[in-house]
Protein backbone atom coordinates (compact mmCIF):
# COMPACT_ATOMS: atom_id res chain seq x y z
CA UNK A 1 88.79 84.31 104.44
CA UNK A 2 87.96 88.03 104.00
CA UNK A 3 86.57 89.33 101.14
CA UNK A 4 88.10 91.70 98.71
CA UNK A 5 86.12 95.15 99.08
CA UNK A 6 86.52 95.40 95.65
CA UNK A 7 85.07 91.90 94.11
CA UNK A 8 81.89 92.26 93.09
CA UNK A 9 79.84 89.14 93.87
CA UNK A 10 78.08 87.96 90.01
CA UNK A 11 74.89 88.46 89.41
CA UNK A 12 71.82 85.47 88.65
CA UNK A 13 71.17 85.50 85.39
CA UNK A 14 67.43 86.96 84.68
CA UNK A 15 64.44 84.17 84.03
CA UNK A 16 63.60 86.50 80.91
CA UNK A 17 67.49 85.86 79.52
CA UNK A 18 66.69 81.79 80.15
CA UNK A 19 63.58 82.13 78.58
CA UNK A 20 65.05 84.19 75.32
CA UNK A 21 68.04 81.36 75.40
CA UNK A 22 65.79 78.61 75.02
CA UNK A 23 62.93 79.97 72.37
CA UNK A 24 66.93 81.04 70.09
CA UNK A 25 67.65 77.31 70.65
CA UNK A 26 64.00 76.22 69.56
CA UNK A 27 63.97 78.43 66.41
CA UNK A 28 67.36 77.34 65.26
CA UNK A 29 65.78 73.51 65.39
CA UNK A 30 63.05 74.25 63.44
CA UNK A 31 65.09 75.98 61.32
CA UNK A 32 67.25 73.35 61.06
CA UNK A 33 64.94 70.57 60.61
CA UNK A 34 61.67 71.57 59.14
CA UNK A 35 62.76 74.97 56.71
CA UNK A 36 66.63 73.53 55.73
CA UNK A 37 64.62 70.42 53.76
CA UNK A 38 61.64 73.21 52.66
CA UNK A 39 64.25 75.16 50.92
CA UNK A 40 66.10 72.26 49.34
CA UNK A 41 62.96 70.83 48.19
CA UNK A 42 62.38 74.58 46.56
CA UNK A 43 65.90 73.94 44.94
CA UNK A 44 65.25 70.73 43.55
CA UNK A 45 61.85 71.91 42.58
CA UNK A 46 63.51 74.65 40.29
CA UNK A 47 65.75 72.43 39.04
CA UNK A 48 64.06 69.65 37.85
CA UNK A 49 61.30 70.59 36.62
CA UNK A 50 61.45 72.86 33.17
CA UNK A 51 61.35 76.47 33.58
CA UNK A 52 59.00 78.20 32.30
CA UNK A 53 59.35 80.68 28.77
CA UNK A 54 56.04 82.74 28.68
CA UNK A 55 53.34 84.05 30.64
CA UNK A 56 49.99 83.84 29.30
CA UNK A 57 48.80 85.50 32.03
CA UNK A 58 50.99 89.05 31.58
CA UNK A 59 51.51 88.18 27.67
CA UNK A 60 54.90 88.34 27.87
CA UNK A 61 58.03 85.94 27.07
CA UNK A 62 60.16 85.80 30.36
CA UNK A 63 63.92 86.54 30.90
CA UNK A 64 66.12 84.20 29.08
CA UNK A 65 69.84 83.46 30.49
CA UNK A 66 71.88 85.98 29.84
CA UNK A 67 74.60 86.03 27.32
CA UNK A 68 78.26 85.79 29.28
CA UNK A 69 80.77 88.53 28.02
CA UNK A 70 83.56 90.28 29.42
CA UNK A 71 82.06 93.68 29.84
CA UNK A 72 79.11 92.45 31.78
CA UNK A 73 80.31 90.08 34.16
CA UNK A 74 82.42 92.98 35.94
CA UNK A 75 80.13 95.53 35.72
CA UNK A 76 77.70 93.00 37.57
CA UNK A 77 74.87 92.76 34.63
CA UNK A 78 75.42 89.12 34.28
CA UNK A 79 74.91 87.97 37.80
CA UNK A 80 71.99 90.49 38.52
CA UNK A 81 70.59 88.56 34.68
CA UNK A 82 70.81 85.25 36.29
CA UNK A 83 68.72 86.12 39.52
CA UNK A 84 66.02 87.98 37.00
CA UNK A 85 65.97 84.79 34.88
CA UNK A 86 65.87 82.44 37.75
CA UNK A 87 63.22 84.08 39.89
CA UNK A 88 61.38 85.12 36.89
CA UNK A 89 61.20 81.27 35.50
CA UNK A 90 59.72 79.34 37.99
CA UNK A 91 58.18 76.48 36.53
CA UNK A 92 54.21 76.41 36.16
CA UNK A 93 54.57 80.18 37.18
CA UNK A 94 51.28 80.71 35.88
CA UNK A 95 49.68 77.97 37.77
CA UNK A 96 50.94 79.53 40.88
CA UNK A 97 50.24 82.83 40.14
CA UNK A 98 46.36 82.23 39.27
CA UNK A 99 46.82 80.01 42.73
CA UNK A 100 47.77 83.43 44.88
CA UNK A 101 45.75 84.99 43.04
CA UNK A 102 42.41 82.68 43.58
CA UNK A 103 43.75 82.58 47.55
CA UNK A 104 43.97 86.30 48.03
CA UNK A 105 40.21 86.32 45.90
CA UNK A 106 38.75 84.38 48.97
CA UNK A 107 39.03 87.51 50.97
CA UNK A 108 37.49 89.92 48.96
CA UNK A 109 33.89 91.01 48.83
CA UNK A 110 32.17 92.83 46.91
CA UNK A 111 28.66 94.81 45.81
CA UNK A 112 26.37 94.44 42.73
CA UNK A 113 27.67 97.56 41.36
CA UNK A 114 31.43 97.59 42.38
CA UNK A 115 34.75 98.96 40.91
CA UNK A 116 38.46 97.84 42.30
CA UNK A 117 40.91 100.69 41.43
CA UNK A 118 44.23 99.46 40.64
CA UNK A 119 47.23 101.69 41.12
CA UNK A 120 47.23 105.22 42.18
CA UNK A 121 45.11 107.62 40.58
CA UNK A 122 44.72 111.31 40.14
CA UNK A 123 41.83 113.40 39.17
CA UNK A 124 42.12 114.92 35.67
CA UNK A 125 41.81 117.74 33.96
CA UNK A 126 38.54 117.33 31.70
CA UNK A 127 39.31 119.42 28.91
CA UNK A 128 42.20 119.48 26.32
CA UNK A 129 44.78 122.42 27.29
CA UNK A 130 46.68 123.13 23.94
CA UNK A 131 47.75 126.96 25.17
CA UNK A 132 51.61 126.33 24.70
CA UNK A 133 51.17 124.20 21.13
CA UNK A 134 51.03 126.32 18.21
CA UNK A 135 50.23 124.95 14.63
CA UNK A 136 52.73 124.08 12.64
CA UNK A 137 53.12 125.82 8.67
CA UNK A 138 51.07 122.70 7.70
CA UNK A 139 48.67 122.88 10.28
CA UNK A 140 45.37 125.28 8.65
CA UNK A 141 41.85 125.65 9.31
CA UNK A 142 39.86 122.96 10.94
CA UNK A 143 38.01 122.68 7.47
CA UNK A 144 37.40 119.09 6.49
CA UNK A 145 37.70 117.80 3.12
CA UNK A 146 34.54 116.96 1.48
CA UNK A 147 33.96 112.88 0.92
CA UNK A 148 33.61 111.12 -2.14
CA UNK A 149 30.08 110.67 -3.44
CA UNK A 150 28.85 107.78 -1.62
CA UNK A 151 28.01 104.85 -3.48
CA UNK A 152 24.33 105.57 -4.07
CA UNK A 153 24.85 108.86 -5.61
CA UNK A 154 27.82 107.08 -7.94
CA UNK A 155 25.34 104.54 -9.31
CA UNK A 156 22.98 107.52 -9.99
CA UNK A 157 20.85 105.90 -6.96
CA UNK A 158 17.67 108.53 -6.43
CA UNK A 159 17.77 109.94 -2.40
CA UNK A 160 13.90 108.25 -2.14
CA UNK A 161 15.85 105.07 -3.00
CA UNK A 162 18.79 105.66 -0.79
CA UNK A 163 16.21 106.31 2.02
CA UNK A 164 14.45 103.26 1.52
CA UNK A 165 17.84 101.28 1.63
CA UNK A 166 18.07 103.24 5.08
CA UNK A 167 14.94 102.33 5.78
CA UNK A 168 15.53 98.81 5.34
CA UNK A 169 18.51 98.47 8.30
CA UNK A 170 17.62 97.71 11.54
CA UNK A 171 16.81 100.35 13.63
CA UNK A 172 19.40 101.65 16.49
CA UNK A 173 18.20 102.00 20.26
CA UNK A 174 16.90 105.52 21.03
CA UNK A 175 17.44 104.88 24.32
CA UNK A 176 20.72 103.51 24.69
CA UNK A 177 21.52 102.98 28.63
CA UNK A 178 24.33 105.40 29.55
CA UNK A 179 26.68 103.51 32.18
CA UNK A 180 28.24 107.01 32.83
CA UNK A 181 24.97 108.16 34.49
CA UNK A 182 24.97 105.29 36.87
CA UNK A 183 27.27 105.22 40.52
CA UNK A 184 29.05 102.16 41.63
CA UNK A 185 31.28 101.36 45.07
CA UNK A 186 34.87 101.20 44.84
CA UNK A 187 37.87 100.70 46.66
CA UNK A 188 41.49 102.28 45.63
CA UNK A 189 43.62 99.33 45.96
CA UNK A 190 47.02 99.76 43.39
CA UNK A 191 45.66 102.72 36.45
CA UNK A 192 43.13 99.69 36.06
CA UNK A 193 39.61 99.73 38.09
CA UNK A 194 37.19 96.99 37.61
CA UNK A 195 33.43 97.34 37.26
CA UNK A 196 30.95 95.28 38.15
CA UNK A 197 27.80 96.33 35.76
CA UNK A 198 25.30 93.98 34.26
CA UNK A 199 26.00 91.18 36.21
CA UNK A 200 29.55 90.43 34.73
CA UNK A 201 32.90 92.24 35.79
CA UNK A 202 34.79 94.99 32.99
CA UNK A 203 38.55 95.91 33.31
CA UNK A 204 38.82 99.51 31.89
CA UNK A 205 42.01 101.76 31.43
CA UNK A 206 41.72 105.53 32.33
CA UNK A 207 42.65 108.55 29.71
CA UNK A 208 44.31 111.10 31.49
CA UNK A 209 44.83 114.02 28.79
CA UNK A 210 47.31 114.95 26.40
CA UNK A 211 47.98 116.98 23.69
CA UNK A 212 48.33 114.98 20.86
CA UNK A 213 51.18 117.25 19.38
CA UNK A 214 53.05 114.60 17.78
CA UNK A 215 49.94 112.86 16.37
CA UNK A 216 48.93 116.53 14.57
CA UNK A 217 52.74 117.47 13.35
CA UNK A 218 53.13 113.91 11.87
CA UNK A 219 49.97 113.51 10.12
CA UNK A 220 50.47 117.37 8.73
CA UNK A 221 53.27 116.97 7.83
CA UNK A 222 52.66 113.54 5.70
CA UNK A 223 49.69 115.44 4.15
CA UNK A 224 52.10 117.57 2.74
CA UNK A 225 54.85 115.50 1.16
CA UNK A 226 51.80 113.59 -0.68
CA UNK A 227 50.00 114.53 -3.85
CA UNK A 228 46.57 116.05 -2.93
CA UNK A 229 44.81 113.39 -4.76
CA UNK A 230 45.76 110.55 -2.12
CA UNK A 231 42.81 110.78 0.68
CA UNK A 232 44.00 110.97 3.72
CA UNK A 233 41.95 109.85 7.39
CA UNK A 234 42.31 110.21 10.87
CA UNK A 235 40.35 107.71 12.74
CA UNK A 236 40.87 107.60 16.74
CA UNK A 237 39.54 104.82 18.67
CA UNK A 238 38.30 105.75 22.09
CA UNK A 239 38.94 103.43 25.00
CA UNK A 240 36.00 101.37 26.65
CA UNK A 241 36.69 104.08 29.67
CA UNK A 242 34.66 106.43 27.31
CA UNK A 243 31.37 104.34 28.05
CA UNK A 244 31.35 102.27 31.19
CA UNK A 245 33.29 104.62 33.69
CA UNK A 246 30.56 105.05 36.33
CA UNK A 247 29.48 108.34 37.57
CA UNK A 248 31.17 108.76 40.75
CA UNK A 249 34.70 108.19 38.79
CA UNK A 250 34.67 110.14 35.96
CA UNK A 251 36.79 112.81 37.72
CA UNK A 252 39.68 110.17 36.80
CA UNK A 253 39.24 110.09 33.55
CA UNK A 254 38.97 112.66 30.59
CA UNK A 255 36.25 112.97 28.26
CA UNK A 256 37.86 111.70 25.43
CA UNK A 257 35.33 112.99 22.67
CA UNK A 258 36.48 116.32 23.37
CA UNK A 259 40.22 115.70 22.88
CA UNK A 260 39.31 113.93 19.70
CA UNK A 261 37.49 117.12 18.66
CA UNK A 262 40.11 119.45 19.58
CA UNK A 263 42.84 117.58 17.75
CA UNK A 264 41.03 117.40 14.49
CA UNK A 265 40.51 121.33 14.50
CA UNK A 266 44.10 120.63 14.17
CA UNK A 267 44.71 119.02 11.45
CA UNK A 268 45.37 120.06 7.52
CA UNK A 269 42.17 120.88 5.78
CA UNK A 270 43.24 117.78 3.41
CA UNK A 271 42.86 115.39 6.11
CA UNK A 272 39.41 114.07 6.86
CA UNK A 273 38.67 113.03 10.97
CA UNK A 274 36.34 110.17 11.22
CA UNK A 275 34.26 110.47 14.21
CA UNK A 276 33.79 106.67 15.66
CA UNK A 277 33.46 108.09 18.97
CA UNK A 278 29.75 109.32 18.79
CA UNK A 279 28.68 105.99 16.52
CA UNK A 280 30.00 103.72 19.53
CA UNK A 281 27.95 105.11 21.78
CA UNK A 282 24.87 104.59 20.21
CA UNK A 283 25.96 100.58 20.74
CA UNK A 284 27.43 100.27 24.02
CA UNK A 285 24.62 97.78 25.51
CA UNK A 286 25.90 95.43 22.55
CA UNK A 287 29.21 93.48 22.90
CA UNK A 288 31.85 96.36 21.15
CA UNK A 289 34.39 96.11 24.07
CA UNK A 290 36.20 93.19 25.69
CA UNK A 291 35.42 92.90 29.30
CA UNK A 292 38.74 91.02 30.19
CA UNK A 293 41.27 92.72 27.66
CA UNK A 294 42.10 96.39 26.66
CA UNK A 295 40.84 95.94 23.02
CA UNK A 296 37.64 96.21 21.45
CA UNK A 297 35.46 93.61 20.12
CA UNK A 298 35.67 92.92 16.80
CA UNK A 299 31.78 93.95 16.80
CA UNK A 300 33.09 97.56 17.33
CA UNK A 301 36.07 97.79 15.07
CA UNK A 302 33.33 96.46 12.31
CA UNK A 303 30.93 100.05 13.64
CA UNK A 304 34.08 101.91 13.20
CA UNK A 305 34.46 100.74 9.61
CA UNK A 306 30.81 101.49 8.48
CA UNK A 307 31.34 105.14 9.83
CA UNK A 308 34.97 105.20 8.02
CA UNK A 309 33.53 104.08 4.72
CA UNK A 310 30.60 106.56 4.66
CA UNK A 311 33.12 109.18 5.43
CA UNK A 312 35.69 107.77 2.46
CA UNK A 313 32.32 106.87 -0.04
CA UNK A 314 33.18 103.91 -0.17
CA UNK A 315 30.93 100.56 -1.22
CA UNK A 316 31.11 98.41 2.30
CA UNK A 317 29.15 95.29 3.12
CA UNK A 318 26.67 94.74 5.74
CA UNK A 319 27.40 92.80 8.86
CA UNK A 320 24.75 90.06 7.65
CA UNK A 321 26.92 88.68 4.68
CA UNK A 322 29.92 88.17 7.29
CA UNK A 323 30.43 84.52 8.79
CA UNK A 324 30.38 85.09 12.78
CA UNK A 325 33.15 82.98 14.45
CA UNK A 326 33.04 82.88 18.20
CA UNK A 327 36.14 81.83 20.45
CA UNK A 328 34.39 80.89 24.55
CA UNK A 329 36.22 81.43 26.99
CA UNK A 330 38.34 84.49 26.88
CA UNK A 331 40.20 86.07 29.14
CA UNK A 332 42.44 88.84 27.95
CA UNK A 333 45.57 91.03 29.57
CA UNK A 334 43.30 92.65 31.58
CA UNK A 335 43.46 90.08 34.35
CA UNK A 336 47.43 90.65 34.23
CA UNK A 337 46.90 94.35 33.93
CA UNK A 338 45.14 94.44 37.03
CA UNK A 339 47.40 92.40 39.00
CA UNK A 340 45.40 88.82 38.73
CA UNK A 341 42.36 90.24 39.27
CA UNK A 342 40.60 86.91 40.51
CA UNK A 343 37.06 88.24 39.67
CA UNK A 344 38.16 89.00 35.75
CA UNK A 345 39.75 85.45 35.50
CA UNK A 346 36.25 83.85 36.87
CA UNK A 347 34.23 85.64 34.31
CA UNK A 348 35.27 85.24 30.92
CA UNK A 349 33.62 86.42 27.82
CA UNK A 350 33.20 85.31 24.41
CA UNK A 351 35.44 86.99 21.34
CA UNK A 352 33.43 86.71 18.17
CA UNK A 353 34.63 87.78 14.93
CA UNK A 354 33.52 87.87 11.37
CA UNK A 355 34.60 86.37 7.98
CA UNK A 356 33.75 88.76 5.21
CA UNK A 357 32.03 86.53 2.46
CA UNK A 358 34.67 87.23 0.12
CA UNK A 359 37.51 86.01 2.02
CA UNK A 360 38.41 82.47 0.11
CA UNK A 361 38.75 84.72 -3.29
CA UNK A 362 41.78 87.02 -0.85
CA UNK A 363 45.00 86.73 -0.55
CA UNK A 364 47.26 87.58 2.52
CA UNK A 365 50.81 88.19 2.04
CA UNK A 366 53.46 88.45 5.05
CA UNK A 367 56.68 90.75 4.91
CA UNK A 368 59.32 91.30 7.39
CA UNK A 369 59.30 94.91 8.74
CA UNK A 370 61.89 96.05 5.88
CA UNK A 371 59.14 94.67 3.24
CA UNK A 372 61.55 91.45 2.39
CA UNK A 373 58.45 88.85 1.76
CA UNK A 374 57.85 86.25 4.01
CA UNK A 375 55.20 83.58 3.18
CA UNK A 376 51.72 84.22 1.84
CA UNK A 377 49.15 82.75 4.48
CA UNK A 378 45.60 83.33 6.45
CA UNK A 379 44.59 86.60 7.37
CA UNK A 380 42.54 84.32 10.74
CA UNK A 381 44.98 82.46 12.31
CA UNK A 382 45.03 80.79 15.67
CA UNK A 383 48.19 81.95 17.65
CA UNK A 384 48.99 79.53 21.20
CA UNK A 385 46.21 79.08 23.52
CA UNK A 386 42.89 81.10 21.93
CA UNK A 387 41.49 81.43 25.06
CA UNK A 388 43.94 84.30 25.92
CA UNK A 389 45.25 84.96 22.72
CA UNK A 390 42.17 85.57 20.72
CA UNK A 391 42.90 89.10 19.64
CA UNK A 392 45.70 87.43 17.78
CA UNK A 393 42.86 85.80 15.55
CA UNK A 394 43.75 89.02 13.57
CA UNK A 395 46.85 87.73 11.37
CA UNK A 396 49.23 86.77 15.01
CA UNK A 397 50.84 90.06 15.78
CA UNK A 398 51.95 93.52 14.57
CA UNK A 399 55.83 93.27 13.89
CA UNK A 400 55.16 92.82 10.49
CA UNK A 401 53.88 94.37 7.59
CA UNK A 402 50.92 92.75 5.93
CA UNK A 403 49.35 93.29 2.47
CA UNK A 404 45.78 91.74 1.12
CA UNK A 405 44.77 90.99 -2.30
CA UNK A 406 41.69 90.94 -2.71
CA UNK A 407 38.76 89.74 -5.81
CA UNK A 408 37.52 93.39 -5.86
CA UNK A 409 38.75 95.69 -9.16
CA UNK A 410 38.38 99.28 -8.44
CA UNK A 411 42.19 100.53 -8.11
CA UNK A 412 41.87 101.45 -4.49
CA UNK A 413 44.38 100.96 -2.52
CA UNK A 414 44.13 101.82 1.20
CA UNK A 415 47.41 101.88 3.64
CA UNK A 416 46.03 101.34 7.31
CA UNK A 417 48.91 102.66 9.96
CA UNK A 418 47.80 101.60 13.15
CA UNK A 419 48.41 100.21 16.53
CA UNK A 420 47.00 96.89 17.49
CA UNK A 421 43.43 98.12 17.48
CA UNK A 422 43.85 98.53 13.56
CA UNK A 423 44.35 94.67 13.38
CA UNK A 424 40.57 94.13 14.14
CA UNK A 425 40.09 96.09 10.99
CA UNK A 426 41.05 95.45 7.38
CA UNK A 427 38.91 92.01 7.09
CA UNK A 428 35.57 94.83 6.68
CA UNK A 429 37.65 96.33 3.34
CA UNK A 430 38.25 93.40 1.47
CA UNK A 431 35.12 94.09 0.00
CA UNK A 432 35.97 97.97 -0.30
CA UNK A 433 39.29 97.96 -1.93
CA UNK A 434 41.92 96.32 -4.50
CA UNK A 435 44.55 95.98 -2.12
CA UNK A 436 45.34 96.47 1.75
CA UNK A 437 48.87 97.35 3.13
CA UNK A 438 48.74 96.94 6.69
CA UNK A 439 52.10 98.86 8.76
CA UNK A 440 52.39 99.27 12.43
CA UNK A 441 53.05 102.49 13.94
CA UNK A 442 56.00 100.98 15.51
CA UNK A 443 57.19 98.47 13.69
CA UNK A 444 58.29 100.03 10.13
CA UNK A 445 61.71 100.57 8.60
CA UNK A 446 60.82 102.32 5.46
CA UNK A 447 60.18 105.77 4.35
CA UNK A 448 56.19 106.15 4.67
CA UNK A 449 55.93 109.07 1.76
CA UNK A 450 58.43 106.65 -0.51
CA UNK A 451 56.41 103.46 0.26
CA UNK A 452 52.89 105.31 0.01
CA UNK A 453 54.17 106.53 -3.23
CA UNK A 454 55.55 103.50 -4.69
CA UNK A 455 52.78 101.37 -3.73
CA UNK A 456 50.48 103.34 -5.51
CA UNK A 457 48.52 103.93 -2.41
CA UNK A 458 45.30 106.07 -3.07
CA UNK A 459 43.91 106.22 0.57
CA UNK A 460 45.40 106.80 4.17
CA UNK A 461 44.15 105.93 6.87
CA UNK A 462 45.80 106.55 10.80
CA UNK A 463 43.69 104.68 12.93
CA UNK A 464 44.78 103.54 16.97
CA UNK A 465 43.29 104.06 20.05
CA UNK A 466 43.63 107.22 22.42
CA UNK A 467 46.35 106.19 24.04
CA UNK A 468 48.92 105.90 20.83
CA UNK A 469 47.79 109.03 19.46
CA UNK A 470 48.02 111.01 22.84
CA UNK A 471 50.91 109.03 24.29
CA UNK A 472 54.11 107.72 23.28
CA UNK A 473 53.83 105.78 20.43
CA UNK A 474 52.70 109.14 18.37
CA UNK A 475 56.26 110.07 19.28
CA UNK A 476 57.08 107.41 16.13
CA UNK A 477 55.40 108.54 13.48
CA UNK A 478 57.33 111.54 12.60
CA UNK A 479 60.55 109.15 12.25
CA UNK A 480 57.97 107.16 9.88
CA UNK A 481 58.27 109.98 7.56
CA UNK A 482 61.82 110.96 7.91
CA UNK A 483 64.05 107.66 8.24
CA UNK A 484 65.24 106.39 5.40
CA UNK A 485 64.25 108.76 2.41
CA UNK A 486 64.52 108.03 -1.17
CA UNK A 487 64.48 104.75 -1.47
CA UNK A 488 63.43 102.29 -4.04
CA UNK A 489 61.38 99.98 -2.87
CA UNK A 490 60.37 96.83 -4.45
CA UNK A 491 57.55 94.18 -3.96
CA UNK A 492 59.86 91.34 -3.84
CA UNK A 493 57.12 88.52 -4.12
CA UNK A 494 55.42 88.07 -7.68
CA UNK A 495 52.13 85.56 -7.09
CA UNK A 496 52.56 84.86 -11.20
CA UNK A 497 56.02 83.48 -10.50
């Protein structure tokens, strides 16, 4: 039989097609057999066991289920809400994520004097650049208003005597180690580097700048809406990046002390700066910073209150007469702000804090954020698990406002308007002051010069850390002063009734 001239005669199929053929048919058993049950397992994993409603670890509460409406089903929000509340719930989530993060710990290695950068980071400009900000009508000289007489010179106390009280203090290091002098490897990995000095591992935030324009246009302008005889202070808490950024990083991070200085040239002539900044670092080989969170230790809120209350003349009592309470074992949101650092998590530190002597003769009242009273209570509380919530010691949170009555009868009454480093404060004025009204920066729905006034407030005090009165949560303060004005407001709560 001839062939037709034009059939082609087929072709073998190549070994390479066989071989691709049967490693498709191999994957689609495994497949089949051994990740089909691993992903079912998954599903009955998440579904049987309880899901999980807050992170210790990133201090957070996670996604509930979202709320089903019209409006968001078709525009897609409520399905895209239940894949963020079911990925974001996985029970023991915690567990697992200190498991990853003790895995991926395994691999790492480090030097005696090491830091771990975390995120991306940019050299900064070291100097404050205020070129474009102008002072506002309010805004004067950088003359500082003169103190009260301190408490010495009120009780007609002789300066030989006051020396010999000064005498009678221990003495401060002269030769306080600076860490800034010292070099230490790092590695750029992913705002957060971690430093290994001393033997122990420190998570420390960076200060990039700023210009603190909001911060110096609020405060003015509150200093004058308020009679001249209120006091009025400005006391800015620098971050631990201040005092243990090593040498070969400081490029990253501003020197703070100057921005501090540059903003209270800034200010009214009626408001007083408190410099903390220069007192902390006489201290920085003692235990004033938390290692594994961004706050201080109560040890350095307490230096920060000495230096306020010299400044303000006011009587304030030494660290001796306080009880010392000490919570092992903490580990703060630095390990979540650095991703699950593994080597913060393995080293925890101890949180103490201190009981002022007069605290069973105080009082601490709670009120909602519109001053509606709430309960009276403890100033120390213990909020969930204190080994990672032992900055919450200081009365459980900040979306609240907080007064304190206190056993001492001078008619001083001191306002504190602060961001969560303020909490660590008011227990070192119970001894300094007739009452304490305690308002977060962003947490407030009243008029500030109405509630100030009202009150009966005699002394002001702004005190956060670098970060709120650089940064965004400055922004706030001028809306402080201008929501809501003349109102009456009324202390709801009588403790005679």
């Amino acid at each position: 039989m001839d062939k037709n001239p034009n059939e082609q005669t087929p072709k073998k199929k190549p070994y390479n097609s066989y071989k691709r053929s049967s490693v498709s048919k191999f994957s689609s058993m495994i497949t089949l057999f051994i990740m089909v049950p691993v992903f079912a397992l998954i599903g009955i994993f998440m579904l049987v066991f309880p899901k999980s409603q807050e992170s210790m670890i990133e201090k957070r509460k996670l996604a509930s289920f979202p709320e089903l409406t019209f409006q968001n089903y078709f525009s897609g929000d409520f399905t895209r809400g239940i894949n963020t509340w079911y990925t974001d719930t996985v029970p023991f989530r915690d567990n697992f994520k200190n498991a990853g993060n003790g895995f991926k710990g395994m691999f790492g290695i480090t030097t005696n004097d090491s830091v771990n950068v975390v995120n991306n980071l940019k050299k900064v400009d070291k100097k404050p650049k205020n070129e474009d900000s102008k002072p506002t009508e309010t805004s004067k000289a950088p003359a500082q208003s003169k103190p009260e007489q301190s408490q010495a010179q009120q009780s007609g106390q002789t300066s030989a005597e006051a020396s010999k009280t000064e005498e009678s203090k221990p003495e401060e290091s002269s030769s306080q180690k600076d860490y800034r002098e010292e070099d230490a490897d790092y590695t750029v990995e992913n705002g957060i580097i971690v430093v290994h000095q001393d033997g122990h591992y420190r998570g420390l935030e960076l200060f990039g700048g700023g210009t603190g324009n909001a911060y110096v246009e609020a405060l003015n302008t509150l200093r004058s809406k308020l009679d001249s005889k209120i006091r009025m202070y400005s006391m800015i808490a620098p971050l631990a990046s201040e005092y243990y950024t090593p040498a070969n990083y400081t490029d990253y991070t501003a020197n703070q002390k100057e921005y501090f200085d540059e903003l209270a040239s800034r200010l009214d002539k009626g408001i007083t700066s408190v410099d903390i900044d220069t007192v902390l670092a006489k201290h920085v080989e003692e235990p004033i910073y938390c290692r594994t969170d961004h706050h201080w230790q109560p040890l350095g809120a307490y230096y920060a209150c000495e230096e306020f209350a010299k400044t303000a003349g006011l009587d304030f009592k030494d660290l001796s007469t306080y009880k010392p309470v000490t919570i092992e074992g903490f580990v703060g949101t630095m390990y979540a702000f650095s991703g699950g650092d593994i080597n913060i998590k393995n080293d925890p530190e101890d949180f103490t804090y201190y009981i002022p002597e007069n605290y069973s003769k105080c009082k601490t009242d709670f009120y909602d954020t519109s001053f509606n009273f709430d309960y009276t209570g403890s100033y120390f509380k213990q909020v969930g698990d204190p080994q990672s919530n032992a900055y919450l010691t200081f009365f459980g949170g900040d979306e609240q406002i907080v007064k304190i009555r206190t056993d001492v009868k001078n008619g001083k009454k001191l306002i504190v308007i602060k961001d969560s480093y303020g909490n660590a404060e008011p227990g070192y004025y119970m001894g300094s002051y007739e009452e304490i009204y305690i308002v977060d920066m962003r947490y407030f729905n009243l008029n500030l010069v109405d509630f100030i006034n009202q009150m009966g407030i005699t002394d002001v005090l702004f005190t956060m850390v670098t970060y709120s009165a650089f940064g965004g949560n400055a922004d706030n303060l001028m809306s402080l002063i201008t929501q809501n004005p003349g109102q009456t407001i009324v202390d709801g709560y009588d403790p005679n009734d």
